[in-house]
Protein backbone atom coordinates (compact mmCIF):
# COMPACT_ATOMS: atom_id res chain seq x y z
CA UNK A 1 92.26 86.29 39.63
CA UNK A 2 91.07 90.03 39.74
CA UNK A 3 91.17 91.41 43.07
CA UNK A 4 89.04 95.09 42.34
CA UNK A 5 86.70 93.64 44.71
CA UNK A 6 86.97 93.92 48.44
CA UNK A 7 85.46 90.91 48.98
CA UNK A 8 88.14 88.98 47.00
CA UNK A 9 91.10 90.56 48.39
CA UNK A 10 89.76 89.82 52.43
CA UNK A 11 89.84 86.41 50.99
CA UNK A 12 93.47 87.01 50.36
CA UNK A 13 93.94 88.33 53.61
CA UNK A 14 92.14 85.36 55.21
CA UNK A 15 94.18 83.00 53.45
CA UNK A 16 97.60 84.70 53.83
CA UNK A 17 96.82 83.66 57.48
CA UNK A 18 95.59 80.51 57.29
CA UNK A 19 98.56 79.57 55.17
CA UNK A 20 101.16 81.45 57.86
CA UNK A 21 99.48 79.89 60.88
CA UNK A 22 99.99 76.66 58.61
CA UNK A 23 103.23 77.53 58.43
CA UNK A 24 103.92 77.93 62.02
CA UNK A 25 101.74 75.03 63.31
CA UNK A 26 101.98 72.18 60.61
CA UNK A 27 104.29 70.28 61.81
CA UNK A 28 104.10 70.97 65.59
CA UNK A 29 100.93 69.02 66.19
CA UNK A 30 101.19 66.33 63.44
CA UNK A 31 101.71 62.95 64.88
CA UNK A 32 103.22 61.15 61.78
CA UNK A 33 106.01 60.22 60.19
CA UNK A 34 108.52 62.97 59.72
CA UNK A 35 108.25 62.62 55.67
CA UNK A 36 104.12 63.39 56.38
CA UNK A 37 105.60 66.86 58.56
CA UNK A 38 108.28 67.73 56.32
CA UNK A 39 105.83 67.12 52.99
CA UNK A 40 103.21 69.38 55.21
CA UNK A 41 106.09 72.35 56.00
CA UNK A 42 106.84 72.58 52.20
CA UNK A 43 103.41 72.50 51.01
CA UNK A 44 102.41 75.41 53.67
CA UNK A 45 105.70 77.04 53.32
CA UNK A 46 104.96 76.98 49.00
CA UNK A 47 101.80 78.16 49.59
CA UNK A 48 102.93 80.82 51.56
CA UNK A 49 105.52 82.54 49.53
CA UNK A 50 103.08 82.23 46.40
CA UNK A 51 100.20 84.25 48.58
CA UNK A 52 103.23 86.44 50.13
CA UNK A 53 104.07 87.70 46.71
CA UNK A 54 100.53 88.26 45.25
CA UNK A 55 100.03 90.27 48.98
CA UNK A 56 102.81 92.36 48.97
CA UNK A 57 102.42 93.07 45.32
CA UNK A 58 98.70 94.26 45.73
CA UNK A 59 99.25 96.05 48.82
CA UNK A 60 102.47 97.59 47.69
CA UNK A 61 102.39 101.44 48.14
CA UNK A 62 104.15 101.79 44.64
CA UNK A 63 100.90 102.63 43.43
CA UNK A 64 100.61 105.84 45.60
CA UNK A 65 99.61 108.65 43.13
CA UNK A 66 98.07 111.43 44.83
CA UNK A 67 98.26 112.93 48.41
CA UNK A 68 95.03 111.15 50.02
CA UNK A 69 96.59 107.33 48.91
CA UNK A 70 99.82 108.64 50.68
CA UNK A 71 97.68 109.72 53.45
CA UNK A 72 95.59 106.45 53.48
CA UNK A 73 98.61 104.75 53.38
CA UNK A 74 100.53 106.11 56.17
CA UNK A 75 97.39 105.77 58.76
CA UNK A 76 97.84 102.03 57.75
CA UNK A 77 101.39 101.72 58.90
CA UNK A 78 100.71 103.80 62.39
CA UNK A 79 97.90 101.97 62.75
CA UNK A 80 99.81 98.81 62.08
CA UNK A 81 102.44 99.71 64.40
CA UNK A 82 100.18 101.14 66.98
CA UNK A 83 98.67 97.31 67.24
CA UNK A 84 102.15 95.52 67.28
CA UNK A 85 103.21 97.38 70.02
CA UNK A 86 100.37 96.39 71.97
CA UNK A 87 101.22 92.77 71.26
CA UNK A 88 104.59 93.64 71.93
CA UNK A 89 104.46 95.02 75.29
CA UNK A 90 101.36 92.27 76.23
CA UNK A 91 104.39 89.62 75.12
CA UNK A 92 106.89 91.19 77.55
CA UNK A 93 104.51 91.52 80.27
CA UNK A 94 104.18 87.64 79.40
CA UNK A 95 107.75 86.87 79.73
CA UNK A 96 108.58 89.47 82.34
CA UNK A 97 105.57 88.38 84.66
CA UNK A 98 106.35 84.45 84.54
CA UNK A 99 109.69 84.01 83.67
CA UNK A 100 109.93 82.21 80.14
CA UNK A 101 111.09 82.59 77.03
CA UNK A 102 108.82 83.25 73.88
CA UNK A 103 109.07 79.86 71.76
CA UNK A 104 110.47 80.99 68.54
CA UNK A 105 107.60 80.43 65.83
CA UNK A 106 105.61 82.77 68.41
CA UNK A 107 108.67 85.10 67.20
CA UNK A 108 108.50 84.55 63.93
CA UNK A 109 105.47 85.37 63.74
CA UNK A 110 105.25 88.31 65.44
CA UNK A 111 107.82 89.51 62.72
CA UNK A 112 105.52 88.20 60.00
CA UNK A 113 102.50 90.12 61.19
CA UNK A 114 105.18 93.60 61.95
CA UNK A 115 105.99 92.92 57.86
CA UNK A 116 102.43 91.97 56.66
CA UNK A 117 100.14 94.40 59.08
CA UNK A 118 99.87 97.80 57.05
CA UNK A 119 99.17 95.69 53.69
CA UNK A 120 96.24 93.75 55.42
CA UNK A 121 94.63 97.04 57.16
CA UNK A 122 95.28 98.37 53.39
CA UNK A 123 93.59 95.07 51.85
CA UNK A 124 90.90 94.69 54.11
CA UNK A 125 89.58 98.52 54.14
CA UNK A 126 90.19 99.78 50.98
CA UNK A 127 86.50 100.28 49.43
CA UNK A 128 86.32 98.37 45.57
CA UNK A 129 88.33 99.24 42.86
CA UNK A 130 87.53 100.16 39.33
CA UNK A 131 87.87 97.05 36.89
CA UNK A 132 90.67 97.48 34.33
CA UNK A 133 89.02 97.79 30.65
């Protein structure tokens, strides 16, 4: 699958999610067997690092060449970490203001998005590429 087109790699982005959140949620609101949740953990957790690797390999910033990609890339990554500290601090005003504990696959997955945010800001913005010949 090419992914020059924008179009195609915000469908990559979309289903990055879908198969995190997948991830995360599969087998917390199944209410079968636990051979149905385990077979629906692998299956999102396969999917996963398959999509994981294509992600990280397109948005990788080995491909930085001249000054304005570095540039374009490093907006990406304060941008990215200007929006997980928001969620950060609206998580501890959530645990601060009534006491609990954050359950841990809201945890994990606050990691996941700190790894995966400057890649999908790069993904998702980055106008069409040229086609390889």
């Amino acid at each position: 699958m090419r992914f020059e087109s924008r179009a195609r790699r915000r469908w990559l982005v979309v289903l990055f999610y879908v198969a995190v959140a997948g991830l995360y949620c599969g087998g917390r609101f199944v209410h079968a067997s636990a051979a149905t949740v385990i077979w629906i953990e692998g299956v999102c957790a396969a999917f996963f690092l398959t999509l994981f690797i294509i992600f990280t390999w397109i948005a990788g910033a080995a491909r930085c060449k001249d000054e304005r990609e570095i540039q374009r890339v490093n907006h990406a990554h304060a941008l990215a970490h200007r929006i997980f500290v928001g969620i950060f601090a609206a998580a501890l005003w959530y645990v601060m203001g009534f006491h609990k504990q954050l359950p841990n696959p809201v945890i994990g997955a606050g990691y996941m998005l700190f790894i995966t945010l400057p890649g999908t800001i790069l993904l998702w913005t980055e106008p069409d590429m040229e086609e390889p010949q």
